[in-house]
Protein backbone atom coordinates (compact mmCIF):
# COMPACT_ATOMS: atom_id res chain seq x y z
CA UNK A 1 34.54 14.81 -8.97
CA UNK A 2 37.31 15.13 -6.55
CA UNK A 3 38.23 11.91 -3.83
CA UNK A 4 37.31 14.49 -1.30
CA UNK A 5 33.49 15.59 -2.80
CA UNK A 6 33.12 11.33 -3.31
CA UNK A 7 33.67 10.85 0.41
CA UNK A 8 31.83 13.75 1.97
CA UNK A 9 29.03 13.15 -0.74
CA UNK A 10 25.94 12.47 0.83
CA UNK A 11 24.70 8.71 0.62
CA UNK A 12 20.98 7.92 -0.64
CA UNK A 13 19.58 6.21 2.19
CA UNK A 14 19.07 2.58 0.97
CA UNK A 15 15.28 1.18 -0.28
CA UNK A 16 12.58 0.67 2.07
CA UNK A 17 9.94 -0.99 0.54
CA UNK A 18 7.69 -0.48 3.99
CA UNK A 19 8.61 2.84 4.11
CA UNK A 20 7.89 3.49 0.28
CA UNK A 21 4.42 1.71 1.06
CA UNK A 22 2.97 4.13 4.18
CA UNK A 23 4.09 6.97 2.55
CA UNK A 24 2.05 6.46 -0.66
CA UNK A 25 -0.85 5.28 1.00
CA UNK A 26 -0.36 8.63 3.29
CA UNK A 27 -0.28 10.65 -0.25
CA UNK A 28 -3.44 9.05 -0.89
CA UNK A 29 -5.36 8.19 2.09
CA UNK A 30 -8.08 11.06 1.92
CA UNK A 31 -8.56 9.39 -1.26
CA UNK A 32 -9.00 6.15 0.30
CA UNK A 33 -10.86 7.48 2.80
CA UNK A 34 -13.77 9.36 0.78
CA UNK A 35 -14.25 6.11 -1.90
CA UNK A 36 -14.42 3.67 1.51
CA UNK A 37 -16.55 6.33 3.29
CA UNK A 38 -18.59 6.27 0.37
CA UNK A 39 -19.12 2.65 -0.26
CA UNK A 40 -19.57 2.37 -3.82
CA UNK A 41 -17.13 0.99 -6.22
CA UNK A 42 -14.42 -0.15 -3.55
CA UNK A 43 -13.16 -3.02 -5.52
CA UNK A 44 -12.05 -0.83 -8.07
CA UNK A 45 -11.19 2.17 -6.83
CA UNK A 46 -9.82 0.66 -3.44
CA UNK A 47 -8.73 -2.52 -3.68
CA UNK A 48 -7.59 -2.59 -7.31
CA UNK A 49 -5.24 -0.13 -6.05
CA UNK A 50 -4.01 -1.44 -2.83
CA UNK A 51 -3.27 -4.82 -3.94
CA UNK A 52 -0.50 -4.29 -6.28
CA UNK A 53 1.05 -2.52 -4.37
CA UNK A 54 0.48 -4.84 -0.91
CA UNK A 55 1.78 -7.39 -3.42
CA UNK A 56 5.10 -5.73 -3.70
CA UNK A 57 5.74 -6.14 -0.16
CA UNK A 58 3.83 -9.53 0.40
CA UNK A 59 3.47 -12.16 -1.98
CA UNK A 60 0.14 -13.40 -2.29
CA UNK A 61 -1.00 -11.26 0.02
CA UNK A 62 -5.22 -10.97 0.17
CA UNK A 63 -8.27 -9.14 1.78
CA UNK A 64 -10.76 -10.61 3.74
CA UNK A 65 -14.40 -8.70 3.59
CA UNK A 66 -17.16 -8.91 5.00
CA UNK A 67 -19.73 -11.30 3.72
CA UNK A 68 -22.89 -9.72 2.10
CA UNK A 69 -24.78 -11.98 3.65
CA UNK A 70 -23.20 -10.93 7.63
CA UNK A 71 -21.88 -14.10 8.15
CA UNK A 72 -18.77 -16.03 8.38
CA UNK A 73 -17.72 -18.73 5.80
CA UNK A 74 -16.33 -22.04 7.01
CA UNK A 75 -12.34 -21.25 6.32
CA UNK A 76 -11.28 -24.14 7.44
C-alpha cells in the first residue's frame, strides 16, 4: 500500500466497551423484553445473559430483585 493510501486510510474508531454494551442489548432487547414481560425463567434466560456481559464493563457487578416475600432485607 502506498504512504499516500496509509495516511488517507480510514482509522477504526477505537473500542468502546459502553458503546459495544447498549448496542447488543439494543439487538436483543425485544428479546429481553418478551422473557421479562413474561416472567418465567428470568434467571436464565435474562440474567444469565446480562451478567457476563455487565461483568465486562463492571467487575463484580450484581442485581438486586425483588424479594418473593415483598419485603426488604436488612443490607446493612
Amino acid at each position: 500500500m502506498s504512504i499516500i493510501k496509509r495516511f488517507f486510510q480510514k482509522q477504526s474508531a477505537p473500542n468502546n466497551p459502553y458503546k459495544e454494551f447498549w448496542n447488543w442489548f439494543s439487538e436483543n432487547e425485544k428479546k429481553f423484553f418478551d422473557i421479562v414481560k413474561d416472567g418465567e425463567k428470568i434467571d436464565e434466560a435474562f440474567f444469565a445473559i446480562l451478567s457476563p456481559r455487565l461483568e465486562q464493563l463492571h467487575k463484580g457487578i450484581f442485581f438486586y430483585r425483588e424479594c418473593l416475600t415483598k419485603t426488604l432485607p436488612n443490607l446493612s
